[in-house]
Protein backbone atom coordinates (compact mmCIF):
# COMPACT_ATOMS: atom_id res chain seq x y z
CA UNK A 1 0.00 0.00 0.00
CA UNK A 2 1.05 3.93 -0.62
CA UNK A 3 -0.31 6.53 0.78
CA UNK A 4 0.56 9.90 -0.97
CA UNK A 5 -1.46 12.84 0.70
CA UNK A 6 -0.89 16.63 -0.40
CA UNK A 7 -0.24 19.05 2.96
CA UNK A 8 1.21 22.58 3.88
CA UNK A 9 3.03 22.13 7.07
CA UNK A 10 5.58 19.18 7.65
CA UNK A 11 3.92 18.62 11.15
CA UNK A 12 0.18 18.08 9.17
CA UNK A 13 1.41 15.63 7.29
CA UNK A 14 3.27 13.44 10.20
CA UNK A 15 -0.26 13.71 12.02
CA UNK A 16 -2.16 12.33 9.19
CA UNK A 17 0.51 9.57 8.38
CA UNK A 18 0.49 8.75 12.27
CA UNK A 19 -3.12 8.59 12.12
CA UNK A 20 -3.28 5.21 9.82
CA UNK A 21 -3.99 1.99 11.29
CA UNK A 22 -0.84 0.82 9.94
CA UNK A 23 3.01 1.59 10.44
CA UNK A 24 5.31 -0.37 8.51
CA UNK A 25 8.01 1.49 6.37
CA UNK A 26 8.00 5.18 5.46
CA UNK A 27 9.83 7.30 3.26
CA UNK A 28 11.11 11.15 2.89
CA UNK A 29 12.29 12.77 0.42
CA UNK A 30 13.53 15.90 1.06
CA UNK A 31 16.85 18.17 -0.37
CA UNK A 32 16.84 19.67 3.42
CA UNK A 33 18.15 17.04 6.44
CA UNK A 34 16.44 18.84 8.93
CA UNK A 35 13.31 18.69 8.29
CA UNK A 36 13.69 14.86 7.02
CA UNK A 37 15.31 13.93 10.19
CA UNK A 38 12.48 15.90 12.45
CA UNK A 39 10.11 13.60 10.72
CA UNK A 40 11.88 10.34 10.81
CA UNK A 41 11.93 10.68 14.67
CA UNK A 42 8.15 11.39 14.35
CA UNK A 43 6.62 9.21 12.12
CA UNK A 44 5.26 5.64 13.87
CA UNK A 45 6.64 3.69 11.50
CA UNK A 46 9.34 0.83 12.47
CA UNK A 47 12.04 2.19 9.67
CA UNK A 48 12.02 5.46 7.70
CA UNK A 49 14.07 5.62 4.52
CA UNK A 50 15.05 9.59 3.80
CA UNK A 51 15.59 9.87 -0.06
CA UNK A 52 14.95 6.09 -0.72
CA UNK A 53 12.27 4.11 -1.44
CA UNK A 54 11.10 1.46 1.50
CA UNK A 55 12.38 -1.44 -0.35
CA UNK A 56 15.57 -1.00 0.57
CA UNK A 57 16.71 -3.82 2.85
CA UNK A 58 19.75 -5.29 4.57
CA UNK A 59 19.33 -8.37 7.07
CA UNK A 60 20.97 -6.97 10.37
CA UNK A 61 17.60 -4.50 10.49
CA UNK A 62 14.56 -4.67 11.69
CA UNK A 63 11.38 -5.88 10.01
CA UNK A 64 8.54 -4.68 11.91
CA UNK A 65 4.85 -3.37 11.52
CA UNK A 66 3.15 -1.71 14.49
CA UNK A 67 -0.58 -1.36 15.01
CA UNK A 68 -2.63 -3.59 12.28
CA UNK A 69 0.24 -3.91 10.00
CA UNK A 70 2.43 -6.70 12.18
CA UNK A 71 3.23 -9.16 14.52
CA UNK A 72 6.64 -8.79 16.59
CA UNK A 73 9.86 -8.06 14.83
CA UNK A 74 11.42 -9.52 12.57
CA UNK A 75 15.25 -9.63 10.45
CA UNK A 76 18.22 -12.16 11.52
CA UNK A 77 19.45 -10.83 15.44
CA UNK A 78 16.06 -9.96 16.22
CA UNK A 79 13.91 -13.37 15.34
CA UNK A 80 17.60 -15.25 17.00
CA UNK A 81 16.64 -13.13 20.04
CA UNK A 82 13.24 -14.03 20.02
CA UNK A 83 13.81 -17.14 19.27
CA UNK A 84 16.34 -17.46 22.22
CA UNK A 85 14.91 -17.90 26.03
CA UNK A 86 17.96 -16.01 28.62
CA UNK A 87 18.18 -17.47 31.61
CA UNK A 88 20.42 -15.98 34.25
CA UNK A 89 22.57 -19.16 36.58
CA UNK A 90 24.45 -17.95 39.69
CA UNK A 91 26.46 -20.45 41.25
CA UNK A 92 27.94 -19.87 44.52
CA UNK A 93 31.19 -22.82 45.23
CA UNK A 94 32.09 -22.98 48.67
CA UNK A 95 35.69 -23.78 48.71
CA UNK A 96 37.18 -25.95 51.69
CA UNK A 97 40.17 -24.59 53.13
């Protein structure tokens, strides 16, 4: 899915893309970093590509949707660490002197 909506003011349209039922990938385009960056922090979604499109893809990140769009996370270290149950042993050895 794509959503391209027409605004005036940089913070309208984070509101209205924050306002979907879905967060998955977004992307910026923008010549000025600032205001690209301001709205990568902002936006809900679970990776934000500035001046790419949101196939690009490496395995070490995440793969996520939040809201209706997903379930957990996903990509190589973070499915291992789900996959993985920690446990924590403490041993205490009593040494005879």
């Amino acid at each position: 899915m794509t959503c391209v909506y027409k605004f005036k003011e940089l913070d309208q349209a984070i509101e209205i893309a924050n306002s979907l039922p879905v967060a998955f990938q977004a992307s910026i385009f923008s010549r000025d970093i600032e205001p690209a960056l301001r709205a990568a922090e902002r936006l809900a979604g679970s990776a934000v590509m500035i001046n790419d499109h949101t196939a690009f893809r490496v395995d070490w990140m995440p793969f996520a949707g939040h809201r209706q769009s997903g379930y957990g996370v996903g990509g190589i270290p973070f499915t291992m660490r789900e996959m993985s149950q920690e446990k924590m042993i403490v041993l205490r050895r009593d040494h005879a002197s």
